[in-house]
Protein backbone atom coordinates (compact mmCIF):
# COMPACT_ATOMS: atom_id res chain seq x y z
CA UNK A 1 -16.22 21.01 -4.49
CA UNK A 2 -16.83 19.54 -1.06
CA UNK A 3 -16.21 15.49 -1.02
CA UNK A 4 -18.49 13.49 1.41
CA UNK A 5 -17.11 10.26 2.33
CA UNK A 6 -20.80 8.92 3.85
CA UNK A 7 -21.58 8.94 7.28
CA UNK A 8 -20.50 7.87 10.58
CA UNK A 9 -21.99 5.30 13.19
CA UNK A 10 -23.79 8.60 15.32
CA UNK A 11 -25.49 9.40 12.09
CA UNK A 12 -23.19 12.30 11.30
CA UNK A 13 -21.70 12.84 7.85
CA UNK A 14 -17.93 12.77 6.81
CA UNK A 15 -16.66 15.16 4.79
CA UNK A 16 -13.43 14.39 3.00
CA UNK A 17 -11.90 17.49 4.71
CA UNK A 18 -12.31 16.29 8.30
CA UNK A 19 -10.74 12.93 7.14
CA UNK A 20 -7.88 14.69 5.94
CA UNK A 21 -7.29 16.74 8.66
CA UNK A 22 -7.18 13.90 10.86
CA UNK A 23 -4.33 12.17 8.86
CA UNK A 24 -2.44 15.42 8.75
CA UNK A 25 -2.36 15.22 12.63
CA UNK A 26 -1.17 11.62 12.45
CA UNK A 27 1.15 12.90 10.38
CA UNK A 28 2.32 15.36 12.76
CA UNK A 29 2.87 12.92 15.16
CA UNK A 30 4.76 10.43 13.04
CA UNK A 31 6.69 13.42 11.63
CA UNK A 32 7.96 14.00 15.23
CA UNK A 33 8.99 10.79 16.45
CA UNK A 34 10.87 10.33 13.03
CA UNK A 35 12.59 13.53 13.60
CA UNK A 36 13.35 12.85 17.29
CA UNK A 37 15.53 9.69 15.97
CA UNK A 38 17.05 10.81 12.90
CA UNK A 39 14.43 8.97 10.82
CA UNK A 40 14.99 10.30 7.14
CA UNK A 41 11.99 9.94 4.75
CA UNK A 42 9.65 11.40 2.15
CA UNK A 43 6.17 12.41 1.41
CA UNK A 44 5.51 9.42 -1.33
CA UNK A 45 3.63 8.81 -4.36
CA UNK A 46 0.13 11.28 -4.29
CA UNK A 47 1.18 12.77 -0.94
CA UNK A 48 3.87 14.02 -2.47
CA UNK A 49 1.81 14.99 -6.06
CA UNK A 50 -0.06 16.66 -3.61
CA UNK A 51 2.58 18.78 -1.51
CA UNK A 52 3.31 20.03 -5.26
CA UNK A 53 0.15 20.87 -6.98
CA UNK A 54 -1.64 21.43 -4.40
CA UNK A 55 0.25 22.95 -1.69
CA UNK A 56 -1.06 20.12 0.54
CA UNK A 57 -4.17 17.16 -0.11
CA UNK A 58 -5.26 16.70 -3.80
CA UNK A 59 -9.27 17.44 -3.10
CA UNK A 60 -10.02 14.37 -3.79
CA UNK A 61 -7.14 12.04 -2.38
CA UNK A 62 -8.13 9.99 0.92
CA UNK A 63 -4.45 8.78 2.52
CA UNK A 64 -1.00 9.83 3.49
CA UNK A 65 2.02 7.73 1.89
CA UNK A 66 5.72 8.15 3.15
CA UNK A 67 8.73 6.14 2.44
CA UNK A 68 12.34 5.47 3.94
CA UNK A 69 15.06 3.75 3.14
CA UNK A 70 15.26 -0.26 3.86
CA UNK A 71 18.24 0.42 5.39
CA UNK A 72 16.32 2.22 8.16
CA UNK A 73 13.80 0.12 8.65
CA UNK A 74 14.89 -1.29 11.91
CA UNK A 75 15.48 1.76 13.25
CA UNK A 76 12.01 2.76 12.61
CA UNK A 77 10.71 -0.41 14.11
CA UNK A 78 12.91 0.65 17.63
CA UNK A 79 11.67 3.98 17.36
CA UNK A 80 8.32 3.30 17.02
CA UNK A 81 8.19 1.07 19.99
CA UNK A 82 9.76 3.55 22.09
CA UNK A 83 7.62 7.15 21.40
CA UNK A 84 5.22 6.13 19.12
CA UNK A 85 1.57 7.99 21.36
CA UNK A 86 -0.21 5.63 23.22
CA UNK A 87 -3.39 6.59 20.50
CA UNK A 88 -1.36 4.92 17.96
CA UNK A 89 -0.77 1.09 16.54
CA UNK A 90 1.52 0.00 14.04
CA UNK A 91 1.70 -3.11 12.47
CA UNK A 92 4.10 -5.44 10.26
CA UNK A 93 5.30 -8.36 9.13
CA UNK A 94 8.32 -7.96 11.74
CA UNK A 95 6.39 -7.64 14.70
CA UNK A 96 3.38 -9.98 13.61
CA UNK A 97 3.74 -12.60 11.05
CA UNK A 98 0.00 -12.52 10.82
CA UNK A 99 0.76 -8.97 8.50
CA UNK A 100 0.28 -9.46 5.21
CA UNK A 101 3.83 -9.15 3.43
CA UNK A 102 2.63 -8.18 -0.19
CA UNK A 103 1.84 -5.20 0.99
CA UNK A 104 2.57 -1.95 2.06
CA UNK A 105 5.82 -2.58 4.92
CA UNK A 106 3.89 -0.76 7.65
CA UNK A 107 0.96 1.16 8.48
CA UNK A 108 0.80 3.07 11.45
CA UNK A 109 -3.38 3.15 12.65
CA UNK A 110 -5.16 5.49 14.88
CA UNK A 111 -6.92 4.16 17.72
CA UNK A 112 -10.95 3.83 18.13
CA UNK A 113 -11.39 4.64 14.68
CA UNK A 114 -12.30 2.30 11.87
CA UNK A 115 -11.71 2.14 8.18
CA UNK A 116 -12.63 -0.50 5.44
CA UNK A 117 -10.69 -0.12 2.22
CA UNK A 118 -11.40 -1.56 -0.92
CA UNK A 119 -9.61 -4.24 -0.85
CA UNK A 120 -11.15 -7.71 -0.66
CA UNK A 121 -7.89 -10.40 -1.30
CA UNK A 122 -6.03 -8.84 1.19
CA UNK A 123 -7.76 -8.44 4.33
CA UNK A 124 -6.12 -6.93 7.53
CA UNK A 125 -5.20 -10.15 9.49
CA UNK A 126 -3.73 -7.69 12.69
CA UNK A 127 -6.91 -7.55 14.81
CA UNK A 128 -5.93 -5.10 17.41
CA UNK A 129 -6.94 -2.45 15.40
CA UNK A 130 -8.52 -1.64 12.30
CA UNK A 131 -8.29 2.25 12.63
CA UNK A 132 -7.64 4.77 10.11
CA UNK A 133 -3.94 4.91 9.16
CA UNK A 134 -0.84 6.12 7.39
CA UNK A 135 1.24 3.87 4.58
CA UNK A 136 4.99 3.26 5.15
CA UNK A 137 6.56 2.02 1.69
CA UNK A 138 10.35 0.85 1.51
CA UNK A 139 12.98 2.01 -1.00
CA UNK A 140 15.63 -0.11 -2.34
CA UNK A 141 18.56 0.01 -4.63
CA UNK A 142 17.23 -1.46 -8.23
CA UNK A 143 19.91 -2.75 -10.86
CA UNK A 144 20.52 -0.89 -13.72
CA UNK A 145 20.13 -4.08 -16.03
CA UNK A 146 16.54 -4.36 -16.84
CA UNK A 147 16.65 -8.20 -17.40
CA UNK A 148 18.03 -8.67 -13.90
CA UNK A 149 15.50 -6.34 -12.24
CA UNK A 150 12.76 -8.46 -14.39
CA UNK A 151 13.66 -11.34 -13.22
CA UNK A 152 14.15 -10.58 -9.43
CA UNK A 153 10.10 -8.93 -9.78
CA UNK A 154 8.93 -11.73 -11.90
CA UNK A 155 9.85 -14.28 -8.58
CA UNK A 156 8.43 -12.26 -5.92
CA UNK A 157 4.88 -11.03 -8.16
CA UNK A 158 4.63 -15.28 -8.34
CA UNK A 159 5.23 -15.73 -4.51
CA UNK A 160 3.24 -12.91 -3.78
CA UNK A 161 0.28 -14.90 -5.98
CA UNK A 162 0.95 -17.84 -3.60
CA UNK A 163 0.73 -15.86 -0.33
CA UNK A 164 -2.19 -14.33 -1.21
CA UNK A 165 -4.14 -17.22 -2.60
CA UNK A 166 -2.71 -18.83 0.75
CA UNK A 167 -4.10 -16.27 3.21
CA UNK A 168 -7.30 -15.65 1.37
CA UNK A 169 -7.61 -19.92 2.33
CA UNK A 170 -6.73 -18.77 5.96
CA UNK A 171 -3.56 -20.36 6.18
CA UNK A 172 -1.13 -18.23 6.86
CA UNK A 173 2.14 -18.92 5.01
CA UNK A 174 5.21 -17.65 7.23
CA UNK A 175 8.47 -19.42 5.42
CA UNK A 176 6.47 -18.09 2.25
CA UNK A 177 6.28 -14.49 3.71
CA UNK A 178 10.04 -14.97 4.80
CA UNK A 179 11.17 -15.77 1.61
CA UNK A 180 9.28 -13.21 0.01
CA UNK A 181 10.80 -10.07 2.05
CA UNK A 182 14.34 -11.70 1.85
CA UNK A 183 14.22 -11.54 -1.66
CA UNK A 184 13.79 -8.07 -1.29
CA UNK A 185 16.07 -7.70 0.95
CA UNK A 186 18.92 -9.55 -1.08
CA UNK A 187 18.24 -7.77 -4.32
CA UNK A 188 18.60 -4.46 -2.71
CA UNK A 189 21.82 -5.43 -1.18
CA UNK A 190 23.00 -6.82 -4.71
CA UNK A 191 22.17 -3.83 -5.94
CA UNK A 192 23.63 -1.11 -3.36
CA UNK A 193 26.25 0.42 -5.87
CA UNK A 194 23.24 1.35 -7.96
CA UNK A 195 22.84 4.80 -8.94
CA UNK A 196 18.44 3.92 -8.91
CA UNK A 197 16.75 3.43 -6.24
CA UNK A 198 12.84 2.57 -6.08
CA UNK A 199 9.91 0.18 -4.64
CA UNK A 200 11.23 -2.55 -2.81
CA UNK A 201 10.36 -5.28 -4.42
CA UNK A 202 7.76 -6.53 -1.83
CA UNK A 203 5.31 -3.74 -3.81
CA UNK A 204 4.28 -6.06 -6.02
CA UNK A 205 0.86 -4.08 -7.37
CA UNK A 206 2.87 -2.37 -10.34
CA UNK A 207 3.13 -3.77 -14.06
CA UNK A 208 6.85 -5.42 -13.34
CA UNK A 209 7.97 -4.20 -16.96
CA UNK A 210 7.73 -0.39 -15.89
CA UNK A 211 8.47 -0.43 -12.46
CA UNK A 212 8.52 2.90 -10.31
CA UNK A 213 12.30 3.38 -10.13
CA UNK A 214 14.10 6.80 -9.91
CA UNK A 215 17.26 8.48 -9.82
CA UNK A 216 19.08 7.91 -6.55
CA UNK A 217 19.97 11.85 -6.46
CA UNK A 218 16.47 12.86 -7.15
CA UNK A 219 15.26 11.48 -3.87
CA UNK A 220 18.50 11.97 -1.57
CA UNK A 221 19.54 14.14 0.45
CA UNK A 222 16.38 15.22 1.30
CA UNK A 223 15.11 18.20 2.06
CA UNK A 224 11.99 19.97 3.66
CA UNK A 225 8.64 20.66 1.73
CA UNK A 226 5.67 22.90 2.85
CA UNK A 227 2.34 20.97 2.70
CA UNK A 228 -1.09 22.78 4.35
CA UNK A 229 1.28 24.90 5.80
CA UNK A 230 3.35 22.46 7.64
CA UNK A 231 6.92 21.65 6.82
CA UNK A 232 7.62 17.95 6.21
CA UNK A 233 10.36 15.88 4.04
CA UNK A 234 10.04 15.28 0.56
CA UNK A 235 12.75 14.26 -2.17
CA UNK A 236 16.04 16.82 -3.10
CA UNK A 237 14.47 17.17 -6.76
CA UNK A 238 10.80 15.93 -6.59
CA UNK A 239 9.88 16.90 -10.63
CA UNK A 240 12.10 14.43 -11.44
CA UNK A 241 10.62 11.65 -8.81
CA UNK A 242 7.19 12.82 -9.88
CA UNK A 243 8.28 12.37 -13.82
CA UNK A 244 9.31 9.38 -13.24
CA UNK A 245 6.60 8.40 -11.20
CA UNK A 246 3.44 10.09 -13.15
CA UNK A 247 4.75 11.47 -16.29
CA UNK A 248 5.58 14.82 -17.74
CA UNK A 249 2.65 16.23 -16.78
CA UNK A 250 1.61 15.58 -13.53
CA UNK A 251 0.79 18.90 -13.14
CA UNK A 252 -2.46 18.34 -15.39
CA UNK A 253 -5.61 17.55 -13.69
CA UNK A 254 -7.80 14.16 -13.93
CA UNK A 255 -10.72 14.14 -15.94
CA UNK A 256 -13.21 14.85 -13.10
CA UNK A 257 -14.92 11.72 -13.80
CA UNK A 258 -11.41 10.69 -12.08
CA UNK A 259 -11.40 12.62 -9.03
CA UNK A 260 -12.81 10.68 -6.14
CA UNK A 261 -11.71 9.51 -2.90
CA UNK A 262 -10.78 5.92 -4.21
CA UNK A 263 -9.22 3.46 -0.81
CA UNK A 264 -12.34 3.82 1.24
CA UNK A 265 -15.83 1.43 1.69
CA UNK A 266 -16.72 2.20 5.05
CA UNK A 267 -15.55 4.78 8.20
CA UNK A 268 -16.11 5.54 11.52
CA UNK A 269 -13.83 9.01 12.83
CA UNK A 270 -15.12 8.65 16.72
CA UNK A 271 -15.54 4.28 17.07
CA UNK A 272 -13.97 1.05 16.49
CA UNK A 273 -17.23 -0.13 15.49
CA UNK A 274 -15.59 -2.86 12.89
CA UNK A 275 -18.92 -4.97 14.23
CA UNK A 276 -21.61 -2.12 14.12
CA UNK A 277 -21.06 -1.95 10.43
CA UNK A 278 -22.62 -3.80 7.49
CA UNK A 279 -19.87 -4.77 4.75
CA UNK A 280 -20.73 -3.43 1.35
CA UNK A 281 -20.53 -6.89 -0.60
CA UNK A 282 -22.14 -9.23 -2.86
CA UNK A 283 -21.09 -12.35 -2.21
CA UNK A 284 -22.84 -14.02 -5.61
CA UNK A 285 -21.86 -10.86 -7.79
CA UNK A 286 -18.39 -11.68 -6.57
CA UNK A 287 -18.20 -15.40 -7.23
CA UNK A 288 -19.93 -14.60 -10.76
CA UNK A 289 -17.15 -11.95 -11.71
CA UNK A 290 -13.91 -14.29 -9.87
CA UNK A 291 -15.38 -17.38 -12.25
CA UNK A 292 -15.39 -15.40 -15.49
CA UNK A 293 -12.25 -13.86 -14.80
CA UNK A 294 -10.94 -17.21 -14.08
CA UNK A 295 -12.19 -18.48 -17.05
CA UNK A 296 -10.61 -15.83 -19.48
CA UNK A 297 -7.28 -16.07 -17.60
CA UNK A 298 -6.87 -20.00 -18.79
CA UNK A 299 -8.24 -19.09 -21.89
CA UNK A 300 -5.43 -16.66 -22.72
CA UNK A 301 -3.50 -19.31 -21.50
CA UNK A 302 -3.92 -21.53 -23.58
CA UNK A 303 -3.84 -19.20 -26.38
CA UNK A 304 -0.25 -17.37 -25.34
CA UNK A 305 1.32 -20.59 -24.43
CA UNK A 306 4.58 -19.18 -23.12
CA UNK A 307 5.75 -17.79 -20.13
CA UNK A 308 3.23 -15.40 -18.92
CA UNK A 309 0.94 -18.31 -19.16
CA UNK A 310 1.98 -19.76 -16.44
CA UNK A 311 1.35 -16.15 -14.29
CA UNK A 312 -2.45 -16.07 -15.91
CA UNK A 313 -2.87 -19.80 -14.81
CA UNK A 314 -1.15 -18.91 -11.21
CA UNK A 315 -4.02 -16.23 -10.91
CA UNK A 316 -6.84 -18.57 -12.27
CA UNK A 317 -6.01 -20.65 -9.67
CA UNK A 318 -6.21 -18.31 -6.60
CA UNK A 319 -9.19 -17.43 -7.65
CA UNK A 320 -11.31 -20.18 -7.88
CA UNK A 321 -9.65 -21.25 -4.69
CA UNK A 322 -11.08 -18.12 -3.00
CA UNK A 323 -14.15 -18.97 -4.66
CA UNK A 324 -14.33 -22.36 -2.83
CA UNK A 325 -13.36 -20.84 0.11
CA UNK A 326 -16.36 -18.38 -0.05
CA UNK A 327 -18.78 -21.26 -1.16
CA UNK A 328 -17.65 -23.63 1.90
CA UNK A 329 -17.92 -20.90 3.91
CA UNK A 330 -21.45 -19.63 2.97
CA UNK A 331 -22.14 -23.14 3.38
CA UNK A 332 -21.01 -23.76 7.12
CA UNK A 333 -22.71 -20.32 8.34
């Protein structure tokens, strides 16, 4: 089945193939300068599902996740600055504290390209590009004692509530941000004689009672993996990372009511043409749906009246503050 993602600024129409062959040479490239300083890391999360059981792309899947260790981070950082091509941006927290920390650590964006993902409360704040681009997650040590790792997710999930209601107010909340990614940071190092290893903690967007975490020996040493006939790193046992990460049987396809290319709104593969392009949104369909989900969030509440109540009322709020913060602005323009 051939995937079409829509069409381009010239008129032309994107397939789903010629998207995908443009990350794999971004891949290339990153794969290269990683190499060139000793950089390990792994194909991640459906990059990896799809070096597996599909030799390369799942069909359907429209990005390229990797990971390395926190421990390398700055290293990658130095690197980055020092041979990343000229064609290419990255952005972060570390070298912009307009980057949104409850989010991916880094992304690494081709120039004069575009891409809008669908993602409306977190909205790239790094203007210098908004090109198509390549994930960089973190891995950290995670404790062993489920209460502790609870309780170390349950802080940052709140104070990632905060930055984003924050942000989405355009106020951008740096000591917040700080404290965020230090958590992280900490908990890792608390952690180091673990024999687990998973998310960092600044990936917030997972239920925080079932975490991804995985055996530290299923992911190191590494070692190489073919995908589309190009040899890149992946994990030293990667059915057990995908087990834990999927399930027993990851090797099952989707329903194919489930197999569509699921990060992307709009694209452009030849222009930065962030401008040129009308956003897909309703602005009074949205409001509607943030109000009623507002409204059933205090009403379970209410009704729970224990902890997590507190977590539903946190997100109640942040959203009828981004619904005042569409209506004011509606208003002004």
């Amino acid at each position: 089945m051939e995937y079409i993602l829509g069409k381009d600024i010239d008129g032309s129409q994107i397939k789903l193939r010629n998207y995908q062959l443009v990350l794999l040479d971004m891949m290339k490239d990153i794969d290269k300068v990683l190499k060139e300083h000793n950089i390990d890391y792994i194909l991640f999360s459906g990059t990896l599902l799809g070096a597996v059981r599909h030799n390369g792309f799942i069909p359907w899947d429209d990005d390229i996740d990797i990971a390395i260790k926190r421990s390398e981070y700055e290293k990658l950082i130095k690197a980055l600055k020092e041979s990343l091509p000229d064609k290419y941006v990255f952005q972060c927290f570390d070298t912009n504290n307009k980057y949104l920390a409850p989010y991916p650590a880094m992304k690494i964006k081709l120039k004069n390209t575009y891409i809008k993902e669908r993602n409306f409360m977190l909205k790239n704040k790094c203007h210098e590009s908004d090109g198509i681009f390549i994930d960089i997650f973190l891995l950290n040590y995670v404790s062993e004692n489920k209460k502790e790792d609870l309780k170390a997710r349950r802080t940052n999930l709140w104070l990632s509530w905060l930055i984003t209601g924050l942000e989405n107010l355009d106020i951008n909340p740096i000591y917040l941000k700080k404290k965020f990614i230090n958590n992280a940071i900490n908990y890792g190092d608390k952690n180091k004689n673990s024999k687990l290893i998973g998310d960092e903690i600044t990936w917030v967007y997972r239920n925080i009672k079932k975490p991804y975490v995985y055996k530290y020996d299923d992911i190191y040493p590494t070692k190489d993996i073919k995908f589309e006939n190009y040899t890149f790193r992946g994990p030293n046992n990667p059915d057990g990372f995908l087990k834990a990460h999927y399930g027993k049987n990851y090797m099952d396809l989707p329903p194919k009511n489930k197999r569509f290319s699921s990060h992307i709104v709009t694209l452009s593969l030849i222009s930065d043409c962030k401008d040129k392009i009308k956003p897909h949104f309703s602005c009074q369909n949205f409001i509607l749906l943030c109000l009623i989900i507002s409204l059933v969030l205090v009403a379970l509440a209410l009704i729970l009246f224990d902890e997590i109540s507190f977590l539903l009322g946190g997100l109640a709020i942040i959203l009828i503050g981004l619904v005042l913060m569409i209506i004011i602005n509606t208003t002004k323009n």
